[in-house]
C-alpha atoms as a PDB file:
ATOM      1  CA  UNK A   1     -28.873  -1.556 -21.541  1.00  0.00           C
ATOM      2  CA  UNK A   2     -30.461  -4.351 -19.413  1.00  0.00           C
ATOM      3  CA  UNK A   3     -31.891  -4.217 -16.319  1.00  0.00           C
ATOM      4  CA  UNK A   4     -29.422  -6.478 -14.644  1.00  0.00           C
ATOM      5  CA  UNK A   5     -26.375  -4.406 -16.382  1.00  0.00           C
ATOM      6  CA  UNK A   6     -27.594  -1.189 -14.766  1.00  0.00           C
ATOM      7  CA  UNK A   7     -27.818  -3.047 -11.332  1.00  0.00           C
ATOM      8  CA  UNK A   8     -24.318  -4.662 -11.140  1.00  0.00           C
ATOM      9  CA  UNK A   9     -23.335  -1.237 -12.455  1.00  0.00           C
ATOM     10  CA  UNK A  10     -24.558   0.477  -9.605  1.00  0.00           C
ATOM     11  CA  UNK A  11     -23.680  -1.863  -7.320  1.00  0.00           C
ATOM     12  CA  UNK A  12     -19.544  -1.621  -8.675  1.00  0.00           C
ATOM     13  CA  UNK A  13     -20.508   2.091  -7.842  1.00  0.00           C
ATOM     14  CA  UNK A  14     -21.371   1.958  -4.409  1.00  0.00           C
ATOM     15  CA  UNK A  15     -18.790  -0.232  -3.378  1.00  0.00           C
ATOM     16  CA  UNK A  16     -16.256   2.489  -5.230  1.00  0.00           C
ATOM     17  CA  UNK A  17     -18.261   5.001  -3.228  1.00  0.00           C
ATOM     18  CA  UNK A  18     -17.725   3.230   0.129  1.00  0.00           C
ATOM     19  CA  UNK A  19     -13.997   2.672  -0.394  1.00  0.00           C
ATOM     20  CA  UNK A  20     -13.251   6.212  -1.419  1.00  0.00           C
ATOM     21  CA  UNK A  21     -15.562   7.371   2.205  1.00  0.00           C
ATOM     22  CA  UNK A  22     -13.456   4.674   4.069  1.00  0.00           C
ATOM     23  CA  UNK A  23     -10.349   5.761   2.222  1.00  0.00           C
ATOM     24  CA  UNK A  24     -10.778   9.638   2.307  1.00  0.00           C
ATOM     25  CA  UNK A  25     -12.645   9.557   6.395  1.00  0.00           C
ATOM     26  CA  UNK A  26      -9.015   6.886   7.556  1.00  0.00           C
ATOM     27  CA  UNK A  27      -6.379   9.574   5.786  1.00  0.00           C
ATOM     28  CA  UNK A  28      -8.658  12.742   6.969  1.00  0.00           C
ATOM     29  CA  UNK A  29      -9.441  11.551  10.916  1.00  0.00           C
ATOM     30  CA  UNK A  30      -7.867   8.073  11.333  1.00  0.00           C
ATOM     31  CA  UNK A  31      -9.203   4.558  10.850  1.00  0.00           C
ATOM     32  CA  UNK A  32     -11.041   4.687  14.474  1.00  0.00           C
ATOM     33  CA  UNK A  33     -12.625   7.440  12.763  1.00  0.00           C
ATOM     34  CA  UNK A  34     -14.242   4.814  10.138  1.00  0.00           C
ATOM     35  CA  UNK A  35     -17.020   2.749  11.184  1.00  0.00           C
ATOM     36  CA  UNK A  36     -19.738   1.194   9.315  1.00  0.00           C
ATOM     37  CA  UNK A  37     -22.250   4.207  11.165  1.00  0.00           C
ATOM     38  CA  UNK A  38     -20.159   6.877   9.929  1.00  0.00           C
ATOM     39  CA  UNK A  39     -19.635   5.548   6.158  1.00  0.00           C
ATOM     40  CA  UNK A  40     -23.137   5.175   5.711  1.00  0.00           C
ATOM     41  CA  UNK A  41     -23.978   8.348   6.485  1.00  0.00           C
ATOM     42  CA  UNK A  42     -21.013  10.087   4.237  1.00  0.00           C
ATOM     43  CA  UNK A  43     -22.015   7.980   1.189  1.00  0.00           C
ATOM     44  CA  UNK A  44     -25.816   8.336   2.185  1.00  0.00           C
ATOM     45  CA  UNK A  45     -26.762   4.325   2.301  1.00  0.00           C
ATOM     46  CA  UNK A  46     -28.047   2.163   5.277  1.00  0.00           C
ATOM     47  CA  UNK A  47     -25.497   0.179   7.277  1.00  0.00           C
ATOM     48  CA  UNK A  48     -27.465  -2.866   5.731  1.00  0.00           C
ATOM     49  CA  UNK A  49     -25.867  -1.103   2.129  1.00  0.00           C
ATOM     50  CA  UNK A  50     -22.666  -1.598   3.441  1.00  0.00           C
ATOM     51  CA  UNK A  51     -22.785  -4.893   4.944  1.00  0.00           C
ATOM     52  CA  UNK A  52     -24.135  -6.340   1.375  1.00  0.00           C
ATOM     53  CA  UNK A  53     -21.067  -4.933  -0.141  1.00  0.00           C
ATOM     54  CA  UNK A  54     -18.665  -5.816   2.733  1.00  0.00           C
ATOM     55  CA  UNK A  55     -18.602  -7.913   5.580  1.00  0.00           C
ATOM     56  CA  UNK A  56     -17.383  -5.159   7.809  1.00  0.00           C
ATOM     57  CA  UNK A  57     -14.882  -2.348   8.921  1.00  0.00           C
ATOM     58  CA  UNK A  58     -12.372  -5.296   8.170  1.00  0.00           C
ATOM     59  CA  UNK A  59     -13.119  -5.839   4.711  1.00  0.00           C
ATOM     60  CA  UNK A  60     -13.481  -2.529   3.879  1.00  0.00           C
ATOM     61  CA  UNK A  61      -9.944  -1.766   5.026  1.00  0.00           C
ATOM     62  CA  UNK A  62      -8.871  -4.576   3.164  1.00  0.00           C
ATOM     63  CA  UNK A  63     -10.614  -3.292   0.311  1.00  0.00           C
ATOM     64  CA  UNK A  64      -8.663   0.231   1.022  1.00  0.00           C
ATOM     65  CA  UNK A  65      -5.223  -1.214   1.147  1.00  0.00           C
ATOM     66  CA  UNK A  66      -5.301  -3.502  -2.244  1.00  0.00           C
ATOM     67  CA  UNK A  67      -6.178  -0.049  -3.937  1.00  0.00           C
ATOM     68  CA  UNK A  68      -3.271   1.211  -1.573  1.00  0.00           C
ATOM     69  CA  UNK A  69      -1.218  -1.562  -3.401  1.00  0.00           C
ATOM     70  CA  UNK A  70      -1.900  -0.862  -6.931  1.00  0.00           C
ATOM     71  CA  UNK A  71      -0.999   2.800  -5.845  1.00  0.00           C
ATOM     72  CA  UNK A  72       2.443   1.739  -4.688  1.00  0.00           C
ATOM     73  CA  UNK A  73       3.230  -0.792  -7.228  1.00  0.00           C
ATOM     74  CA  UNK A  74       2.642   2.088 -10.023  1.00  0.00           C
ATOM     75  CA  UNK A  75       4.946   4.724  -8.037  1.00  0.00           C
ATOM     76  CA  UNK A  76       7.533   1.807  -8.021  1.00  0.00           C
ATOM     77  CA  UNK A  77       7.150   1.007 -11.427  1.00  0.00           C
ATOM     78  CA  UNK A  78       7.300   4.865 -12.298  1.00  0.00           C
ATOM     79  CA  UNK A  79      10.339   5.534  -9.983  1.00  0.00           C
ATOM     80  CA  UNK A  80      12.356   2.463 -11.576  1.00  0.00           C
ATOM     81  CA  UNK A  81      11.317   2.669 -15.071  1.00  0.00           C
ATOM     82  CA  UNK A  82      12.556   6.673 -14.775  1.00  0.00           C
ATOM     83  CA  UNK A  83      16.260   5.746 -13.013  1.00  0.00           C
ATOM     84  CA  UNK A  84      18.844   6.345 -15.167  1.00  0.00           C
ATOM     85  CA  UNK A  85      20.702   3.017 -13.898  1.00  0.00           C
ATOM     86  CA  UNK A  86      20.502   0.534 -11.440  1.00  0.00           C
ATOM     87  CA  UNK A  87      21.548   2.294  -8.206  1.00  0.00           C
ATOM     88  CA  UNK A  88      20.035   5.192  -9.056  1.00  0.00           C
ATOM     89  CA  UNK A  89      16.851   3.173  -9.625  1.00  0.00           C
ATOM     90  CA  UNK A  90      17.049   1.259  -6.381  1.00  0.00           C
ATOM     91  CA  UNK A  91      17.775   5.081  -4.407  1.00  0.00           C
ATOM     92  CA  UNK A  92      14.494   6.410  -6.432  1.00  0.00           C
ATOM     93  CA  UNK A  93      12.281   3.043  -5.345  1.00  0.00           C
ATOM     94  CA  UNK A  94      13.326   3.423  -1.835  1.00  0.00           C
ATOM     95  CA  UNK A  95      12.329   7.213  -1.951  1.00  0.00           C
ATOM     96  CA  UNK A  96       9.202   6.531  -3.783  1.00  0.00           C
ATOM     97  CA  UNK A  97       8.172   3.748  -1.177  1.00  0.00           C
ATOM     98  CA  UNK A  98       9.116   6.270   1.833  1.00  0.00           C
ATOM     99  CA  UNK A  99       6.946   9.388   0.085  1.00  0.00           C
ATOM    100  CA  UNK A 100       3.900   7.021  -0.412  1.00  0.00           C
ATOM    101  CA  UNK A 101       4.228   5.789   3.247  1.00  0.00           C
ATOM    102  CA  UNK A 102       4.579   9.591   4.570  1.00  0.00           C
ATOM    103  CA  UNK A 103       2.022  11.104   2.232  1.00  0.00           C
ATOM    104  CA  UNK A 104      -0.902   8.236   2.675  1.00  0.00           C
ATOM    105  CA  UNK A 105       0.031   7.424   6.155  1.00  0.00           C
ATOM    106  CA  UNK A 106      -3.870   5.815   6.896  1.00  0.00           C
ATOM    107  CA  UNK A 107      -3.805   3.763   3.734  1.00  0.00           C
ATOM    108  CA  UNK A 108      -0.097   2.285   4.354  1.00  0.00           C
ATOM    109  CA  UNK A 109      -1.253   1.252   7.804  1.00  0.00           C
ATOM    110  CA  UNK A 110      -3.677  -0.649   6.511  1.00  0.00           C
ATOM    111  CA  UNK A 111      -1.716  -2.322   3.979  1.00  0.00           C
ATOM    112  CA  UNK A 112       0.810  -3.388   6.481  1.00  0.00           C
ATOM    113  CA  UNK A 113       0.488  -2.569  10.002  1.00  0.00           C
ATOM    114  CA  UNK A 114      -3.164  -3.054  10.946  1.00  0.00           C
ATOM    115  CA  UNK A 115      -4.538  -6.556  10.771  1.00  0.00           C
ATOM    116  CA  UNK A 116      -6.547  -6.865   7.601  1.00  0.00           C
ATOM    117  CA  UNK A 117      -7.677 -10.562   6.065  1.00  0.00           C
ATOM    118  CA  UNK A 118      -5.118 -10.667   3.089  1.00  0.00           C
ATOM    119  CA  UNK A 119      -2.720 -13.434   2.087  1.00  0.00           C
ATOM    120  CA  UNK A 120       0.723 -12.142   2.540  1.00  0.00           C
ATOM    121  CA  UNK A 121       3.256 -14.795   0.916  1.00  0.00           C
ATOM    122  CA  UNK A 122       1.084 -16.983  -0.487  1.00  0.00           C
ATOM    123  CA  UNK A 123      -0.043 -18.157  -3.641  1.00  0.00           C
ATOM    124  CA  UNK A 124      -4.239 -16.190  -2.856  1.00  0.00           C
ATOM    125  CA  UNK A 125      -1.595 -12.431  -2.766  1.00  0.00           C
ATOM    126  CA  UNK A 126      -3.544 -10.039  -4.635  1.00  0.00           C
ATOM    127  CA  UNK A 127      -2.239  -8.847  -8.019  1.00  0.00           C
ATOM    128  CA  UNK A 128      -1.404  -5.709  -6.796  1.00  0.00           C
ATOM    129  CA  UNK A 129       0.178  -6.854  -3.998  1.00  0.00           C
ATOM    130  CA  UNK A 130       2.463  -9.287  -5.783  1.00  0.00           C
ATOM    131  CA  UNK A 131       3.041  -6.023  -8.601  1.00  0.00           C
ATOM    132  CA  UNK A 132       4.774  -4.504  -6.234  1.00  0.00           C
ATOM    133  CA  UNK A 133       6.667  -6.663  -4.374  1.00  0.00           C
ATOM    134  CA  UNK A 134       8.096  -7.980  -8.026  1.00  0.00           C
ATOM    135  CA  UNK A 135       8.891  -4.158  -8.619  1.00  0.00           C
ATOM    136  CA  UNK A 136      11.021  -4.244  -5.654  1.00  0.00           C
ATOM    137  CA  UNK A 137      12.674  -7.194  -6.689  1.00  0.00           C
ATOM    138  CA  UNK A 138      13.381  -6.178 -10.047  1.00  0.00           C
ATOM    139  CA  UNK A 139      15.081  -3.028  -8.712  1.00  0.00           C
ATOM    140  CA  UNK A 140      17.622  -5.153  -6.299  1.00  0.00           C
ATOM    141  CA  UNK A 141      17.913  -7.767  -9.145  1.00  0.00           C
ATOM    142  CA  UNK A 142      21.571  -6.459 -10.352  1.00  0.00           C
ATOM    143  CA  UNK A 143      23.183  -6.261  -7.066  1.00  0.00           C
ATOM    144  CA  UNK A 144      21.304  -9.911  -5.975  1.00  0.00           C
ATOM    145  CA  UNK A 145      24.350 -12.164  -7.303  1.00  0.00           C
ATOM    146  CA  UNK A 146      24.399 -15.448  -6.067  1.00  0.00           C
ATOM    147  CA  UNK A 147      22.203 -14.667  -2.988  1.00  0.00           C
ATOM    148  CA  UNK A 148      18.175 -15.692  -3.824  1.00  0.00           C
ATOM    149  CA  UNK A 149      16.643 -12.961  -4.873  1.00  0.00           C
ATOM    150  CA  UNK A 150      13.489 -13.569  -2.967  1.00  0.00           C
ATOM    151  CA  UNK A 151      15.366 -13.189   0.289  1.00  0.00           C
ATOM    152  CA  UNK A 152      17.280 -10.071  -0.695  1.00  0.00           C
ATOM    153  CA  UNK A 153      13.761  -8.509  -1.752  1.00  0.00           C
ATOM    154  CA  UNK A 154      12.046  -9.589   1.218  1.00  0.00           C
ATOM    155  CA  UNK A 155      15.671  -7.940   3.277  1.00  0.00           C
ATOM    156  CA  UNK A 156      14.953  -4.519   1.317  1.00  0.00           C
ATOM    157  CA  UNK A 157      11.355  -4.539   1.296  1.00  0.00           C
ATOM    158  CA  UNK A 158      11.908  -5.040   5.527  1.00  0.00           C
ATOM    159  CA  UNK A 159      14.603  -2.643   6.005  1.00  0.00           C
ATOM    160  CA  UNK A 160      12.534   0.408   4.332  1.00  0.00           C
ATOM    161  CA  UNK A 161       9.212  -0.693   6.232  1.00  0.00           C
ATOM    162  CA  UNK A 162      11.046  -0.890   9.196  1.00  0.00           C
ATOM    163  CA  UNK A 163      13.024   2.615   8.611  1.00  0.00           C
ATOM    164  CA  UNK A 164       9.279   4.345   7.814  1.00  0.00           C
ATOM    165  CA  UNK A 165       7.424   2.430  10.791  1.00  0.00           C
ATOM    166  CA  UNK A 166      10.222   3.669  13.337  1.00  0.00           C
ATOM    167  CA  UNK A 167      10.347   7.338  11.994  1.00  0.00           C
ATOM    168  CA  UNK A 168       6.586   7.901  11.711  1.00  0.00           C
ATOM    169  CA  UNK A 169       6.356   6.759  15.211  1.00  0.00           C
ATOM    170  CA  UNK A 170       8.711   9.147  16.695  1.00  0.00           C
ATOM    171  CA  UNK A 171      11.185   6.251  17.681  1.00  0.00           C
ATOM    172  CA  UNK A 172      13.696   7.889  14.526  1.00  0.00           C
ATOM    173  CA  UNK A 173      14.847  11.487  14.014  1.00  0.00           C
ATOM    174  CA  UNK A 174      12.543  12.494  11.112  1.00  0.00           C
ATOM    175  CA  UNK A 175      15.393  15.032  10.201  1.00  0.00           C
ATOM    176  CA  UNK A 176      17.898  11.544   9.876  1.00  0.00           C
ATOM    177  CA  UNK A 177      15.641  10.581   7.132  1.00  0.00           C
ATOM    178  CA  UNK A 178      17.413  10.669   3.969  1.00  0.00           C
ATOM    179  CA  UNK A 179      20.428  10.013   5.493  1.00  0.00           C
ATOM    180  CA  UNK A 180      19.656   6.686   7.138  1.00  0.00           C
ATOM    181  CA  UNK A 181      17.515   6.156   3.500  1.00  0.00           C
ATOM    182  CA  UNK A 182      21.196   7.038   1.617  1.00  0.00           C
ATOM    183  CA  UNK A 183      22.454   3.784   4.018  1.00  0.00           C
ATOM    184  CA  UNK A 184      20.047   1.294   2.915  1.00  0.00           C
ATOM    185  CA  UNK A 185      20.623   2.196  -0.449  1.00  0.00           C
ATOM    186  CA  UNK A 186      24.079   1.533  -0.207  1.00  0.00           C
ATOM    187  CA  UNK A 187      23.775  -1.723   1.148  1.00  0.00           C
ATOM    188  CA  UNK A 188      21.722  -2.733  -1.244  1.00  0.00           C
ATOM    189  CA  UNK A 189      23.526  -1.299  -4.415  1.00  0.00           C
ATOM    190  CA  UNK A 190      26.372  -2.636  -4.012  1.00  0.00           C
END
């Protein structure tokens, strides 16, 4: 093994090490509860470590939330692929979407509430990104008809955020959860 093999190694490593501290400190404490300080003392490096993997708190989040998106995009693949039709399919991808949001709270936030440097809608959208917004709109793809398809996906994808934003926050009844969940469905598996 060369010299330079073993470095690039080790440097793949430490950047896996400081996403898992960022990850593991944001869903334990919070994401005010990462800072550069704090993650280079849990993954025992320098700040001057971190800052030659990442050019900040900021990247490092951003760093958190594409591994946040390959995460969802596999329980959406998972949840569709295991539907026994279409409607049940889209009911199972809205419930898989919801659990991920309730059970990772710290890592959804920073795939889509706090402001992280990613390309949203654009051709630079990370692969993981783009996985699983093409999950979503291969589960509303039988009930799209003559509507565009991007539109409709971009509608569901919307209407669940907007259902798990509004219930985390208190603003919806927690216990009106599946029900208000059973309504989007229907709208959208029709």
């Amino acid at each position: 093994m060369s010299t330079q093999g073993r470095r690039e190694r080790e440097r793949a490593e430490r950047q896996r090490a400081i996403i898992a501290a960022a990850r593991d400190l944001a869903l334990a404490e919070g994401w005010d509860a990462v800072t550069t300080r704090r993650l280079a003392a849990e993954i025992e490096y320098s700040q001057p470590v971190l800052y030659s993997h990442f050019k900040g708190k900021d990247a490092i989040m951003a760093a958190v939330a594409v591994e946040g998106f390959a995460e969802l995009a596999a329980r959406l693949v998972s949840a569709r692929a295991s539907a026994a039709d279409p409607r049940q399919a889209v009911a199972d991808v809205a419930a898989a979407y919801a659990a991920f949001a309730e059970q990772r709270p710290a890592i959804y936030d920073a795939m889509f509430t706090l402001a992280v440097d990613l390309p949203f809608a654009s051709q630079d959208v990370p692969t993981d990104l783009a996985r699983g917004f093409a999950e979503l709109a291969e589960t509303v793809r039988p009930f799209v008809g003559d509507d565009d398809l991007e539109a409709v996906t971009e509608t569901f994808w919307s209407g669940l955020h907007g259902l798990v934003t509004l219930m985390r926050s208190g603003r919806l009844r927690r216990a009106d959860h599946d029900r208000r969940l059973a309504v989007l469905v229907d709208r959208f598996a029709r």
